[in-house]
Protein backbone atom coordinates (compact mmCIF):
# COMPACT_ATOMS: atom_id res chain seq x y z
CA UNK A 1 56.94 -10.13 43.43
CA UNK A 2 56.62 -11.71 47.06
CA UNK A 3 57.20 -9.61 49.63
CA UNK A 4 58.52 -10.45 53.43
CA UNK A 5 58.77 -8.78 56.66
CA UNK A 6 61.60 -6.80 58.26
CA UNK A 7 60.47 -8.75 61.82
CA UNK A 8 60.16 -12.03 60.55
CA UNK A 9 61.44 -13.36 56.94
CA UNK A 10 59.33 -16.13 56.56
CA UNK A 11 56.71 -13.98 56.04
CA UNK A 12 55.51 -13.79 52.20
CA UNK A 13 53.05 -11.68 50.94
CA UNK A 14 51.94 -10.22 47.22
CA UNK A 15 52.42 -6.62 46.74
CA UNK A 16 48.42 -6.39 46.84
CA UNK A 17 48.33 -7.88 50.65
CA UNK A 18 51.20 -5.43 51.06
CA UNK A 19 49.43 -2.25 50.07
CA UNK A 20 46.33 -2.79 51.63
CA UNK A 21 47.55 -3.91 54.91
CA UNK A 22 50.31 -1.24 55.44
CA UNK A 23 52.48 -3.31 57.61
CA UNK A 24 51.88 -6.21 59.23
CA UNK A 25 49.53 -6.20 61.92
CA UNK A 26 50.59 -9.64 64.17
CA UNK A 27 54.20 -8.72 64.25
CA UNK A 28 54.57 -4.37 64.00
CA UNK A 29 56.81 -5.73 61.10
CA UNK A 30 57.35 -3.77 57.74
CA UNK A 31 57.27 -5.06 54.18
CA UNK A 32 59.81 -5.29 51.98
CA UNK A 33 60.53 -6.85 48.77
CA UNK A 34 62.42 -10.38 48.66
CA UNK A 35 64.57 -8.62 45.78
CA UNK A 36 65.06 -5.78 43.87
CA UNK A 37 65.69 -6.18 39.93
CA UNK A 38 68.28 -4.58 38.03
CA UNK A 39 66.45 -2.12 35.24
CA UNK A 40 66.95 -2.89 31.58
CA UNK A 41 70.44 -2.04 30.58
CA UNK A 42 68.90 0.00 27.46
CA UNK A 43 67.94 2.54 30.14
CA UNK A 44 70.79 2.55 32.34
CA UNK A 45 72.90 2.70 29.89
CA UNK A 46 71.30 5.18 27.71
CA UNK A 47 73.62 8.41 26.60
CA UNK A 48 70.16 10.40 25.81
CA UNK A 49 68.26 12.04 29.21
CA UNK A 50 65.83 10.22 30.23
CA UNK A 51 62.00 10.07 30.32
CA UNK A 52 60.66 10.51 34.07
CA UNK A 53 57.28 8.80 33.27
CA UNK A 54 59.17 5.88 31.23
CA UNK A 55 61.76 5.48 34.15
CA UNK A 56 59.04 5.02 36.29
CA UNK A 57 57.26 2.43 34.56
CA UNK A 58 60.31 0.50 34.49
CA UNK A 59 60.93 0.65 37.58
CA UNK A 60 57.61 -0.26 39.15
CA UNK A 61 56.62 -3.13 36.40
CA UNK A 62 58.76 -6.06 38.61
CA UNK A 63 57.21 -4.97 41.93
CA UNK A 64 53.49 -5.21 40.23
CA UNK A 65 54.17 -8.00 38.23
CA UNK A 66 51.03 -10.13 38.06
CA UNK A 67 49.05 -8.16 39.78
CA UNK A 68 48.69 -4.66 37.89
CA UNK A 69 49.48 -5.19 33.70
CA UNK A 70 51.89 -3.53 32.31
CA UNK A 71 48.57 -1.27 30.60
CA UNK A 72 47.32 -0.26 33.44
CA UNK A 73 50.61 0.33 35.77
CA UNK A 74 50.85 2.94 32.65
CA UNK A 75 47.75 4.79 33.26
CA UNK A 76 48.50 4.47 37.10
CA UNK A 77 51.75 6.45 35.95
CA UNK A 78 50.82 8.74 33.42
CA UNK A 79 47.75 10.04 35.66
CA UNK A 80 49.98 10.15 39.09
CA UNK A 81 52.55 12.30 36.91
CA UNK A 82 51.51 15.55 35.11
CA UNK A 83 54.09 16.58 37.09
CA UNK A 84 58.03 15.64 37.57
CA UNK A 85 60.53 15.83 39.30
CA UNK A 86 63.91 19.22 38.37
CA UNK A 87 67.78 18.71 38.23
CA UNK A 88 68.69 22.42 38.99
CA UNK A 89 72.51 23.14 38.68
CA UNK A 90 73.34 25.45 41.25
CA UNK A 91 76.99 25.42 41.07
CA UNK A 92 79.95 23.46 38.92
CA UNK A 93 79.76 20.63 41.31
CA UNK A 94 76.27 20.96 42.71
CA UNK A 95 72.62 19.81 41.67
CA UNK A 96 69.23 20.64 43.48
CA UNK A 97 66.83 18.01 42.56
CA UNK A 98 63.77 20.17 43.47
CA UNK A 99 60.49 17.87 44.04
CA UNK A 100 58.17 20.63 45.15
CA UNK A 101 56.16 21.14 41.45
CA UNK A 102 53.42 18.22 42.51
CA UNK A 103 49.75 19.85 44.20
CA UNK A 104 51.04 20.11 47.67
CA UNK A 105 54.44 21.54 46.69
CA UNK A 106 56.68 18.44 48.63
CA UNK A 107 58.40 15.27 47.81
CA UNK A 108 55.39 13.36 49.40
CA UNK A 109 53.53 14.03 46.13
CA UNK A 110 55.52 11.79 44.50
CA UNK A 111 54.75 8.60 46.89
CA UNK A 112 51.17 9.45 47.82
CA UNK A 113 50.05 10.26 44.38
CA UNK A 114 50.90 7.00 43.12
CA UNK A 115 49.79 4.92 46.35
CA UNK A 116 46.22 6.58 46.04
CA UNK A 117 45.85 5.29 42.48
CA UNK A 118 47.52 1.84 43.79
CA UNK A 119 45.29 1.61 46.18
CA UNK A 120 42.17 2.50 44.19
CA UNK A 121 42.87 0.06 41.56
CA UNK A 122 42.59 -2.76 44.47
CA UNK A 123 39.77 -1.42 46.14
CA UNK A 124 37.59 -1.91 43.04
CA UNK A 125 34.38 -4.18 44.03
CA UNK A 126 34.91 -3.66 47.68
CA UNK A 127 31.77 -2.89 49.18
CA UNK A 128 32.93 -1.29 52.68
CA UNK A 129 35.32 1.32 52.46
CA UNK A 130 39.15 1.71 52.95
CA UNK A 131 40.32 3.63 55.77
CA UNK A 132 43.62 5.12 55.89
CA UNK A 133 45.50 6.42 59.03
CA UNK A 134 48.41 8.57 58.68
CA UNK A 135 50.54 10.94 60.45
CA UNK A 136 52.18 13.32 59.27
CA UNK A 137 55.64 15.78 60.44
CA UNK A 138 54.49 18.46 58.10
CA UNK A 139 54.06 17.47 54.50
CA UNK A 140 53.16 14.05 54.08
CA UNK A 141 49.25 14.17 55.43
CA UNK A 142 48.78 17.27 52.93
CA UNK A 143 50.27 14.90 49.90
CA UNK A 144 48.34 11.77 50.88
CA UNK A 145 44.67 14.07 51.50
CA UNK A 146 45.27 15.47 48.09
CA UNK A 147 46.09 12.39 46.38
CA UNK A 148 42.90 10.79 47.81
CA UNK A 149 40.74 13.67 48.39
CA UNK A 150 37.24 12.78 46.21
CA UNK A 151 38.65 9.07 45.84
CA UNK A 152 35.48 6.78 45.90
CA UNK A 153 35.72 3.93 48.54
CA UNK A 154 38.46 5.34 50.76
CA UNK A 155 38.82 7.75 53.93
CA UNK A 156 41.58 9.07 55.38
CA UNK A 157 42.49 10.49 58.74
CA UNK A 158 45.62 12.53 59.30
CA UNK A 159 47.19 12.88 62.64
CA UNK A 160 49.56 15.68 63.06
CA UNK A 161 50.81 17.77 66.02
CA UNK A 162 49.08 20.67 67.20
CA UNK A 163 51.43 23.67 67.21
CA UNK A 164 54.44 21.88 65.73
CA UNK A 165 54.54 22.39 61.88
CA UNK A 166 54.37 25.56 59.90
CA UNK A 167 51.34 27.68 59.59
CA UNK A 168 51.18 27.47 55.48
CA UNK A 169 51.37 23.69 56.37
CA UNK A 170 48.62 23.27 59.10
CA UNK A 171 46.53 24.90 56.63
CA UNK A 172 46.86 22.56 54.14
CA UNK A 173 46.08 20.18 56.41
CA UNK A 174 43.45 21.88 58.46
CA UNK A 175 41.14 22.46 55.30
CA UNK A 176 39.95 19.29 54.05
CA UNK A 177 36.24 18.03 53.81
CA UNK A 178 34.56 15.21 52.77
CA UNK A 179 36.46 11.90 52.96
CA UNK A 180 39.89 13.30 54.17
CA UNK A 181 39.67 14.80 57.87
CA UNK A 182 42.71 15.74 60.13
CA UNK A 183 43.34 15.42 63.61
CA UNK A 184 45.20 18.12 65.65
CA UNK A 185 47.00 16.33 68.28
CA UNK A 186 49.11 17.30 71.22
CA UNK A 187 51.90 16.09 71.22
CA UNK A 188 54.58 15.21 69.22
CA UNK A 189 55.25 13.79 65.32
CA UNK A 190 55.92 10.47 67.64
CA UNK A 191 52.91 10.27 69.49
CA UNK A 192 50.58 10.19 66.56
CA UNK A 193 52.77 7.66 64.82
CA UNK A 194 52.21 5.82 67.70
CA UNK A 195 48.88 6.17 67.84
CA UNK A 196 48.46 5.17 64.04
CA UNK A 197 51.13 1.98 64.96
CA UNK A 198 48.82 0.78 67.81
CA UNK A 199 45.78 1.13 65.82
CA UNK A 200 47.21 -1.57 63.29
CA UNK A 201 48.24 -3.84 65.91
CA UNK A 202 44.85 -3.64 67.38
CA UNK A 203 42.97 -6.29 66.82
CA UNK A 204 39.50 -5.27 68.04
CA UNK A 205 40.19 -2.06 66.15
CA UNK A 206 41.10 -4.27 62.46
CA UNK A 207 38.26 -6.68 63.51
CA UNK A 208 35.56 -3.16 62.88
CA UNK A 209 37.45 -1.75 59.83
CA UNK A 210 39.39 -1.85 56.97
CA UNK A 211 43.02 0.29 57.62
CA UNK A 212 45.48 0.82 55.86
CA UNK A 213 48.34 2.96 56.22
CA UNK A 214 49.78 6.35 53.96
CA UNK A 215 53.19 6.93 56.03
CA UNK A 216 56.46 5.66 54.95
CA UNK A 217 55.74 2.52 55.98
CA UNK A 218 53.79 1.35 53.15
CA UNK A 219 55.26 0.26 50.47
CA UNK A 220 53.54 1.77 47.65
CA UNK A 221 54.59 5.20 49.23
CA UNK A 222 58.11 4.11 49.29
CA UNK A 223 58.87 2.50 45.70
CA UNK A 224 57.54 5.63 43.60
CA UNK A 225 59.75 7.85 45.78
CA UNK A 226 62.66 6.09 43.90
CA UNK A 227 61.51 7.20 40.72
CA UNK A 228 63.21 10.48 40.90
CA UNK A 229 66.47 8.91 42.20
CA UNK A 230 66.68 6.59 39.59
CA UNK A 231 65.69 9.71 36.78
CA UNK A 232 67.94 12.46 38.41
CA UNK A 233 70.81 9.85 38.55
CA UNK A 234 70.67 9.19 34.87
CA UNK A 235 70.21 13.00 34.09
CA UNK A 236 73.05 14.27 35.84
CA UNK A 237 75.01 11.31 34.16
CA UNK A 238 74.29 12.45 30.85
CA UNK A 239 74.85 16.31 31.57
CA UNK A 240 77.42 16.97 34.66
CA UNK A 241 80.58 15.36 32.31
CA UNK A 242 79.50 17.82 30.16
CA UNK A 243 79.03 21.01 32.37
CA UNK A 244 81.84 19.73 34.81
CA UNK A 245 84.32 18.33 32.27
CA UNK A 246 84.39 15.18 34.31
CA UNK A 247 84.55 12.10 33.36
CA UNK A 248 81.90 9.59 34.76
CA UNK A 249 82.01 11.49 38.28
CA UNK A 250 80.81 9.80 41.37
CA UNK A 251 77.32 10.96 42.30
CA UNK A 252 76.49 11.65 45.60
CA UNK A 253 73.10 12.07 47.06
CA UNK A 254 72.46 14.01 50.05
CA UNK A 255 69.44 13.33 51.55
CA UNK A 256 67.40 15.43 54.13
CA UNK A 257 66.06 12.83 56.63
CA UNK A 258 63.84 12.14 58.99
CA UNK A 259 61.94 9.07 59.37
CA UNK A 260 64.42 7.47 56.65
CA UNK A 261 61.76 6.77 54.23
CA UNK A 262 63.25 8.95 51.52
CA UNK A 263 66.32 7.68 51.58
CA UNK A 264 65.59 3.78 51.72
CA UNK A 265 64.26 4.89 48.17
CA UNK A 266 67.12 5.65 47.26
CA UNK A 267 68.75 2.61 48.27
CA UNK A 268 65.85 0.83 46.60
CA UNK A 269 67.07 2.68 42.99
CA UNK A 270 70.69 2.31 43.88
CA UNK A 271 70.16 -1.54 44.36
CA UNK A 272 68.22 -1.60 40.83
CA UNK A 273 71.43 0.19 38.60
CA UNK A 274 71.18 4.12 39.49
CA UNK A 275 74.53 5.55 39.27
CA UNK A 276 74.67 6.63 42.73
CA UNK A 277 77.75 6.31 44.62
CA UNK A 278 77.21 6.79 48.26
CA UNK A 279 74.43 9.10 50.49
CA UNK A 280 74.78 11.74 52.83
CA UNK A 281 71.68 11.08 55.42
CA UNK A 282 71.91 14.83 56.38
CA UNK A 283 69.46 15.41 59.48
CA UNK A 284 68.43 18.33 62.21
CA UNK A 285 68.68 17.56 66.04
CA UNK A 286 67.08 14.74 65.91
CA UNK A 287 70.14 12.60 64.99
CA UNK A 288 69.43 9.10 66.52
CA UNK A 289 70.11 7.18 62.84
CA UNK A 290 73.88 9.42 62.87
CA UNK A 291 74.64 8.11 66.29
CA UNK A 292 73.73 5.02 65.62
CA UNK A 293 75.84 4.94 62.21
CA UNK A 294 78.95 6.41 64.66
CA UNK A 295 78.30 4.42 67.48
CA UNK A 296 76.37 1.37 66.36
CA UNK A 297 74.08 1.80 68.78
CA UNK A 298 70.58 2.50 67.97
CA UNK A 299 68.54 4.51 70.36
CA UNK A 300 65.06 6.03 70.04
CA UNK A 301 64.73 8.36 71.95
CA UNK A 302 61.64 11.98 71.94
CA UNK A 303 62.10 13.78 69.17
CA UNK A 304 62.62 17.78 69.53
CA UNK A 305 61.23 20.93 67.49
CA UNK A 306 63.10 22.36 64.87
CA UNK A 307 63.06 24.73 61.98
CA UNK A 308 62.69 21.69 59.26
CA UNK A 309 60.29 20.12 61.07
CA UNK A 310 59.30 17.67 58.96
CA UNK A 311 62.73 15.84 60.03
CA UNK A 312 61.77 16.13 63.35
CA UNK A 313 61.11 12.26 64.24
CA UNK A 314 63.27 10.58 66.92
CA UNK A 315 61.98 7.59 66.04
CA UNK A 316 62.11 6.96 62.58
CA UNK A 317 59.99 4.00 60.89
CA UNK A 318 62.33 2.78 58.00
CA UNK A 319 64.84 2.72 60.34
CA UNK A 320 64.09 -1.11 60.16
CA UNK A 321 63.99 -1.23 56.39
CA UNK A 322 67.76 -0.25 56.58
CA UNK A 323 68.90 -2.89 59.10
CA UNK A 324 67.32 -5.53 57.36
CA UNK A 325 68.56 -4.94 53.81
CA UNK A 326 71.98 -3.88 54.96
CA UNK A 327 74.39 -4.87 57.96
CA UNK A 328 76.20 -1.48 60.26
CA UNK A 329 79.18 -2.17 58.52
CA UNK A 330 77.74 -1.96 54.49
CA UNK A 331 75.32 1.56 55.88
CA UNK A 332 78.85 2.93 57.19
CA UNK A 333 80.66 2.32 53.36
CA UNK A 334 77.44 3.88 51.53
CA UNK A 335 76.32 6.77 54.28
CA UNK A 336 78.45 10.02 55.53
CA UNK A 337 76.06 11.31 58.08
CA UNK A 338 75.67 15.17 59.42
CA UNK A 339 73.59 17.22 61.22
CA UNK A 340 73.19 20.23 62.38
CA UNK A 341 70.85 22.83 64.94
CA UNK A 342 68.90 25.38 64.11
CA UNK A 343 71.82 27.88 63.80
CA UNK A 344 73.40 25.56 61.13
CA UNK A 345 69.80 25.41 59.60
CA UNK A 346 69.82 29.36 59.04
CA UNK A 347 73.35 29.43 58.22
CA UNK A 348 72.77 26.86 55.70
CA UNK A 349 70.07 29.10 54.09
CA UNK A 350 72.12 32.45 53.51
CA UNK A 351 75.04 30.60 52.78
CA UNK A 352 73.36 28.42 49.90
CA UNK A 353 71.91 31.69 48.97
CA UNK A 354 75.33 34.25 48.86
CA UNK A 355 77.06 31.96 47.33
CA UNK A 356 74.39 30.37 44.66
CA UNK A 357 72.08 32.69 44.66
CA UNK A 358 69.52 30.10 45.36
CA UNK A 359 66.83 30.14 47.67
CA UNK A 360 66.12 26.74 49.59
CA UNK A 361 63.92 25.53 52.75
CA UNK A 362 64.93 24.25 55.79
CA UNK A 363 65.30 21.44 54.87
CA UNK A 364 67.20 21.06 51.66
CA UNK A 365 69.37 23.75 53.72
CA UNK A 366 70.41 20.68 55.85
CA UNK A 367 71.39 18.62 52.64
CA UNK A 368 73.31 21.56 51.23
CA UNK A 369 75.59 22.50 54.73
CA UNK A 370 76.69 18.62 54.90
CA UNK A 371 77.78 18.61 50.93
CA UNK A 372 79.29 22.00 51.11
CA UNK A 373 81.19 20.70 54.15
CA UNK A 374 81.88 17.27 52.79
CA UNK A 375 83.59 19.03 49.35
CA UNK A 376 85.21 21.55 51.32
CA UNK A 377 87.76 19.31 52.89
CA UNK A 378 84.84 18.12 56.23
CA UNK A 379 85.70 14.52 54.60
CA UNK A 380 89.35 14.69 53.99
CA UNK A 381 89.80 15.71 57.77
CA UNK A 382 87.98 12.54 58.84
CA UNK A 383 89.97 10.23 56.15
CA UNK A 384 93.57 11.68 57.92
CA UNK A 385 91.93 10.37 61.09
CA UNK A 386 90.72 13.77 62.76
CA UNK A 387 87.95 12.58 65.06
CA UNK A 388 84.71 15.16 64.97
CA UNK A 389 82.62 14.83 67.84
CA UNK A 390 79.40 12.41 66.76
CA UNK A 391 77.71 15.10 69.73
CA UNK A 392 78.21 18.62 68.12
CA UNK A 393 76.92 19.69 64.76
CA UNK A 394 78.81 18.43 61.63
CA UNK A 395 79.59 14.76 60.29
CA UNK A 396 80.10 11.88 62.17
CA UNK A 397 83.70 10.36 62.08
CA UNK A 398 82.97 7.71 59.53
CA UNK A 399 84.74 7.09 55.98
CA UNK A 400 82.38 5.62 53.50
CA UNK A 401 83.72 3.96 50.93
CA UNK A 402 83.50 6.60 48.49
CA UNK A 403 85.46 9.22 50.44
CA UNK A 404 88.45 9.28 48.24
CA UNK A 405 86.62 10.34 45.08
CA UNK A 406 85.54 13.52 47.24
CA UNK A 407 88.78 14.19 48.02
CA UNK A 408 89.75 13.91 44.53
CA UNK A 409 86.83 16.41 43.27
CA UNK A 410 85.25 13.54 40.75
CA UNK A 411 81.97 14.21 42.28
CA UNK A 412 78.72 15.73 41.75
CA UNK A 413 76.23 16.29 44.67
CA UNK A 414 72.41 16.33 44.19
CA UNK A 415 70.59 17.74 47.01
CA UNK A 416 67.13 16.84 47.88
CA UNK A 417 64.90 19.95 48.01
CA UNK A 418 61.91 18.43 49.29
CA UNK A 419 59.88 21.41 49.95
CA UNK A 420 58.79 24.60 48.37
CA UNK A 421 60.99 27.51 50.48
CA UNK A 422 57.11 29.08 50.57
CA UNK A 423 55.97 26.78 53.02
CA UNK A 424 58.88 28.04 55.66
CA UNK A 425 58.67 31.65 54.55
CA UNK A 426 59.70 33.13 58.22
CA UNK A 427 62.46 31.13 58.74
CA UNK A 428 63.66 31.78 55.35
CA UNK A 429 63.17 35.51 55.55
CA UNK A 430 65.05 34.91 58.94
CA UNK A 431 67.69 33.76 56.87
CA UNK A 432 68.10 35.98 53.99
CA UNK A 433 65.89 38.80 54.75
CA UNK A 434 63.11 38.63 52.25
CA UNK A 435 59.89 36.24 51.84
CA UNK A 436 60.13 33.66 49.45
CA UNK A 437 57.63 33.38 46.85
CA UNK A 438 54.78 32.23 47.14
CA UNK A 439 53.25 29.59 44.67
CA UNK A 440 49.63 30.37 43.59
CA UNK A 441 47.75 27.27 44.97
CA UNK A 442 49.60 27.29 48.04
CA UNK A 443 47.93 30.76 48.25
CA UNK A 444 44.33 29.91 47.79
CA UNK A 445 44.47 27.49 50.51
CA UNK A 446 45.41 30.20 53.05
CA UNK A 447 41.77 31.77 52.87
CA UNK A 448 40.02 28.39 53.64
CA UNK A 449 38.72 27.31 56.52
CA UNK A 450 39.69 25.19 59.35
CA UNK A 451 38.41 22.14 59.96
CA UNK A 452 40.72 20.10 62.02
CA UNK A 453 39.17 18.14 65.10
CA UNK A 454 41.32 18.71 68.14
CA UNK A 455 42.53 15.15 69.70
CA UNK A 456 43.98 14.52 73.16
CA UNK A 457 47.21 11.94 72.74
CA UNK A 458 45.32 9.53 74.20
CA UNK A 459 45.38 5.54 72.32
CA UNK A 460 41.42 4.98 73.79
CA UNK A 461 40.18 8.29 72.56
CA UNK A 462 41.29 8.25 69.48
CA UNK A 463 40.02 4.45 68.97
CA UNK A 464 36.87 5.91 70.48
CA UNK A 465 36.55 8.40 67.87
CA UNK A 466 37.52 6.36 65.19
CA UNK A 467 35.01 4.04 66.24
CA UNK A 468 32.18 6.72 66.41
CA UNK A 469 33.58 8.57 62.93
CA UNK A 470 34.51 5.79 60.64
């Protein structure tokens, strides 16, 4: 597979160059595969549910092709994946796809699990080490430390800021030794993935050391993540005609999102045969990829705290990945887009759980307020040409192409959960009055202690320290 870059497409690269070079350090570009092949027909049109761990090896073999055999893209799989991913029906019309059962209880397991081993396999033979930079909005630097935490050959640095993510997640990040350290930095999710941006464009800095990025913008983080799509697609195929008396409903995925990563995997499986119909990129405040779907205008702009704060990016990375695979006009006939404030984020909790009885984060809380609007008639108002204001909570006047099918109830929603509830307990208790509980080896990590290295947002101190660490 040859990859190319989002900033300039005569860029190629193999997916080995892609990996170990995180993006591409003379133009700030990102990679992306030149195409994305359709999976074997056998699988997608299977009536039996699927394997997770064979739908992933499918999936990854064109993107390794020639570069990891099929033998050993297997091991890379089957080790990654003691773990998978839950279709959870909460309601008649209404799937959680819960993707918290990995180590570090998030999504980011999925990505960073199999990156690490990715990663590893090409580092073989290399005498100086690896070093990985990567900042993190919550749960992504806990995902990628575990994945490579003990991993000969590599170190990795986590930036995240100070003050701005849970305490159950600072913890998991605080407490790592030996090759993983993090950085507490103050500031914002922004400034330290601007600090880990200018360290790749930073010549002097890449002429010293190995880096490599762990975010979203590497690739090898970003494929895996549309394993699940792909698997939960093809599983709610096979069972929601069944439990909804349907016939081959129109899937909708609605997405929690921040920097975008998450869903441009889904894009990524959509583009290779999942049976995915349109998106709902459901965010918090920080809604710059919303106003730029209602106004086609794109604007970064600070980014501001929230209760999912993982989503809290005003910035976001893949960003770029969508514009360059897809024009404003093809986004606006796959995407509704939503968000809401913290109110809707707390209303979205109790009301997921009165009327479910389910108990979901922040985040997923997002993802199920913009589908319970969506199949509640929020759509068909925009269809008969009501006009909601792009600049107050809700969804942004724009009719994908798949509106009708909501209108006409032949749909199924599956709603990202990308976090265990645990790791927001106080906002969730906030919500519906009562802690949620707590998984056992989130637990542990809550009497370990700290050991991140406070860092001033500062480009020349933290190359200094990089320089005088690494």
């Amino acid at each position: 597979m040859i990859y190319t870059d989002t900033r300039d497409s005569s860029v190629k690269v193999d997916f080995k160059t892609a990996v170990i070079n995180g993006m591409n350090s003379k133009t700030g570009g990102l990679y992306i595969p030149v195409e994305f092949p359709r999976m074997p027909e056998s699988i997608l049109q299977s009536n039996t549910e699927p394997s997770f761990r064979t739908v992933a090896l499918e999936m990854a073999k064109p993107y390794c092709a020639g570069e990891i055999p099929d033998e050993d893209l297997d091991a890379i799989i089957q080790d990654a994946y003691p773990f998978i991913s839950k279709l959870n029906q909460i309601d008649p019309s209404t799937y959680v796809l819960e993707l918290f059962h990995g180590p570090t209880c998030a999504f980011k397991d999925f990505g960073a699990r199999f990156m690490a081993r990715v990663m590893s396999y090409f580092n073989r033979g290399n005498k100086d080490n690896l070093h990985i930079l990567v900042a993190t909005s919550g749960d992504t630097g806990s995902a990628v430390g575990s994945a490579f935490h003990g991993v000969e050959g590599i170190d990795v640095t986590i930036l995240y800021p100070e003050g701005k993510i849970s305490p159950l997640q600072e913890k998991q990040l605080s407490t790592f030794t030996g090759n993983v350290r993090a950085l507490k930095v103050k500031g914002t999710f922004d400034d330290c993935q601007k600090l880990v941006k200018t360290a790749f464009t930073d010549n002097d800095l890449r002429s010293k050391f190995r880096l490599s990025s762990a975010n979203s913008i590497n690739i090898s983080r970003l494929l895996p993540q549309g394993f699940y799509y792909m698997y939960s697609s093809l599983l709610a195929k096979v069972k929601a005609p069944v439990s909804n008396k349907l016939q081959d409903p129109a899937i909708i995925m609605t997405v929690p999102s921040g920097n975008f990563g998450n869903l441009t995997s889904g894009l990524i499986a959509q583009k290779m045969g999942a049976p995915i119909k349109g998106f709902v990129a459901a965010t918090n405040s920080n809604r710059t990829i919303p106003d730029w779907i209602a106004t086609g205008n794109y604007e970064a702009r600070p980014s501001v705290e929230t209760f999912a704060n993982a989503m809290d990016v005003g910035a976001p990375s893949n960003y770029e990945r969508i514009a360059a695979m897809y024009s404003l006009d093809e986004v606006r006939s796959m995407f509704a887009s939503y968000w809401t404030d913290n109110d809707g984020i707390i209303e979205g909790i109790r009301d997921c759980h009165k009327k479910t009885g389910y108990v979901i984060d922040p985040h997923g809380a997002i993802a199920w307020k913009a589908w319970d609007d969506i199949r509640n008639g929020g759509m068909e108002a925009i269809v008969k040409g009501a006009k909601n204001d792009f600049t107050k909570p809700g969804l942004t006047a724009n009719v994908p192409a798949w509106a009708n099918e909501v209108i006409n109830k032949n749909t199924v929603g599956i709603l990202l959960e990308t976090a265990d509830p645990a790791k927001f307990g106080a906002t969730v208790k906030q919500a519906i009055g009562k802690d949620p509980k707590i998984p056992e080896r989130l637990e542990k990590i809550m009497n370990l202690p700290d050991q991140a290295i406070p860092m001033e947002n500062d480009y020349n101190k933290f190359k200094d320290w990089l320089i005088a660490t690494l």
